[in-house]
Protein backbone atom coordinates (compact mmCIF):
# COMPACT_ATOMS: atom_id res chain seq x y z
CA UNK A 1 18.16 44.36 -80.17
CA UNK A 2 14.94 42.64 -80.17
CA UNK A 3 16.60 38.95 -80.78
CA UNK A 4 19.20 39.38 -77.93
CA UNK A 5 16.37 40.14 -75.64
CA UNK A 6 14.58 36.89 -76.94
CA UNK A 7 17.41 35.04 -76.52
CA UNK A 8 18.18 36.42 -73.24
CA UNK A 9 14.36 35.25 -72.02
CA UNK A 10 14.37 31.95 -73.86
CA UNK A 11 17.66 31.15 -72.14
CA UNK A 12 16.52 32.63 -68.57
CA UNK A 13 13.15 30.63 -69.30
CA UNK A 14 15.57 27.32 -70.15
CA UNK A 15 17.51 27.87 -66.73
CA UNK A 16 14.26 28.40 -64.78
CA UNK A 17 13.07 24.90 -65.72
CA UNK A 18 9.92 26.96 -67.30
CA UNK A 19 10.84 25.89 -70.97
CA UNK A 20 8.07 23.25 -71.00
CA UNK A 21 5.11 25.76 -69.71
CA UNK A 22 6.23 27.89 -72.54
CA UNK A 23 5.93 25.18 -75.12
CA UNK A 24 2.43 24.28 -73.64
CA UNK A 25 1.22 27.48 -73.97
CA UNK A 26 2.84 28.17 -77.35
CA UNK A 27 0.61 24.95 -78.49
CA UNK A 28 -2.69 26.39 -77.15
CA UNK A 29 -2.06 29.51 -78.81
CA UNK A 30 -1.22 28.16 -82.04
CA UNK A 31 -4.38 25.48 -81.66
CA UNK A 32 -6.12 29.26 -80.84
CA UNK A 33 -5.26 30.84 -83.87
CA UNK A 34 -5.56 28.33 -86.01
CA UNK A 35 -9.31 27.31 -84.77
CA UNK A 36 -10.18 31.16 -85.08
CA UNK A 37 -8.81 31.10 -88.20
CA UNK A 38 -11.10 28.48 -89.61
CA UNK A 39 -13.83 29.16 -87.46
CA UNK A 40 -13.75 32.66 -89.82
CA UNK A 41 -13.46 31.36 -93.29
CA UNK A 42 -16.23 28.51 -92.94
CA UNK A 43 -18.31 31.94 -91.95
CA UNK A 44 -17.26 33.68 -94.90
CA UNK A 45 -17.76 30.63 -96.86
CA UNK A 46 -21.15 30.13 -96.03
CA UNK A 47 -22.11 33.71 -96.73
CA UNK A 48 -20.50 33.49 -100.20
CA UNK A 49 -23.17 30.29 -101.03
CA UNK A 50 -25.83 32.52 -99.36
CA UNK A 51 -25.43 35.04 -101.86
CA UNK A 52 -24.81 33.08 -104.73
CA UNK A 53 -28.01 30.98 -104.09
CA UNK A 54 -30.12 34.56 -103.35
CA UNK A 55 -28.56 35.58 -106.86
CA UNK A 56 -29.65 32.41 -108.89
CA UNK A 57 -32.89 32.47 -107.44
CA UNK A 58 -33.09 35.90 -108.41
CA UNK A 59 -31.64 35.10 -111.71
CA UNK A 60 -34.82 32.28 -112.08
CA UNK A 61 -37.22 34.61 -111.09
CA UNK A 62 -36.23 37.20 -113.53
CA UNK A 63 -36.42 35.05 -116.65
CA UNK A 64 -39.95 33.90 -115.36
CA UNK A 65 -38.69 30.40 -114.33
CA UNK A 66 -40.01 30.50 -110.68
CA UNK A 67 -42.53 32.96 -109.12
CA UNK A 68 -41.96 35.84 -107.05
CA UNK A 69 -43.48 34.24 -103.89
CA UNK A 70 -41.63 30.86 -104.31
CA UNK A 71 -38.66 32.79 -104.53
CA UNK A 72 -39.47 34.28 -100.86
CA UNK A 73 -40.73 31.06 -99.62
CA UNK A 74 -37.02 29.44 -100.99
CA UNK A 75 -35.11 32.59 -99.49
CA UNK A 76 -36.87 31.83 -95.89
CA UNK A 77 -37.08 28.09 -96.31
CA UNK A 78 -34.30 26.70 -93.36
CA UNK A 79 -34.63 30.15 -90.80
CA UNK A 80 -35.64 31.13 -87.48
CA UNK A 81 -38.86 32.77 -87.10
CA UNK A 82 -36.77 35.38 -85.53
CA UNK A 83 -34.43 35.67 -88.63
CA UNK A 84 -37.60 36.24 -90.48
CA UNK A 85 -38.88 39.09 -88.72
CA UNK A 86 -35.52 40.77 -88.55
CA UNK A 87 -35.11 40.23 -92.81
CA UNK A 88 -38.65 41.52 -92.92
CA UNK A 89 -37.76 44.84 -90.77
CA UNK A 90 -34.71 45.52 -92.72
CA UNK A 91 -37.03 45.02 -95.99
CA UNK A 92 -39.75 47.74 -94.82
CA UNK A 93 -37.00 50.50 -94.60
C-alpha cells in the first residue's frame, strides 16, 4: 500500500514538473543528516579522549608520578573560567 502511494506522488510530482525541487531538497536533507551525524560523533569523540586523559592522569597521580595539584592544574589547563567554576560547583556537592 505504502509503495503505490509513493509511486502515485513521485509520478504526480514527475507530471507537475516538481521532480527537480524534490531532488534539491532530498540533497539538503541528506547534506542535513549527514552533517548532524558527524557533528555528533566528533562530540562523542572528544569526550571519550576527555576521559581517557582524566583517567591517566589519575592513573599518574595514584602511583605518585605527578602531584595532586598538578593533576588539577592539567585537568583545568585549556578551560573557560566559567567551565571552572561550574566543575568546581559540581565538586562541592
Amino acid at each position: 500500500m505504502m509503495t503505490l502511494a509513493c509511486e502515485n506522488f513521485f509520478q504526480q510530482a514527475l507530471e507537475r514538473g516538481d521532480f527537480e525541487m524534490m531532488v534539491v531538497f532530498g540533497v539538503g536533507g541528506t547534506i542535513a543528516l549527514v552533517a548532524i551525524l558527524a557533528g555528533t560523533i566528533t562530540s562523542v569523540l572528544k569526550t571519550r579522549a576527555k576521559e581517557a586523559t582524566k583517567r591517566e592522569i589519575a592513573a599518574y597521580v595514584a602511583e605518585g608520578s605527578i602531584n595532586p595539584e598538578d593533576a588539577i592544574a592539567m585537568l583545568n589547563a585549556g578551560q573557560s573560567l566559567s567551565e571552572r567554576i561550574a566543575q568546581s560547583n559540581v565538586n562541592r556537592t
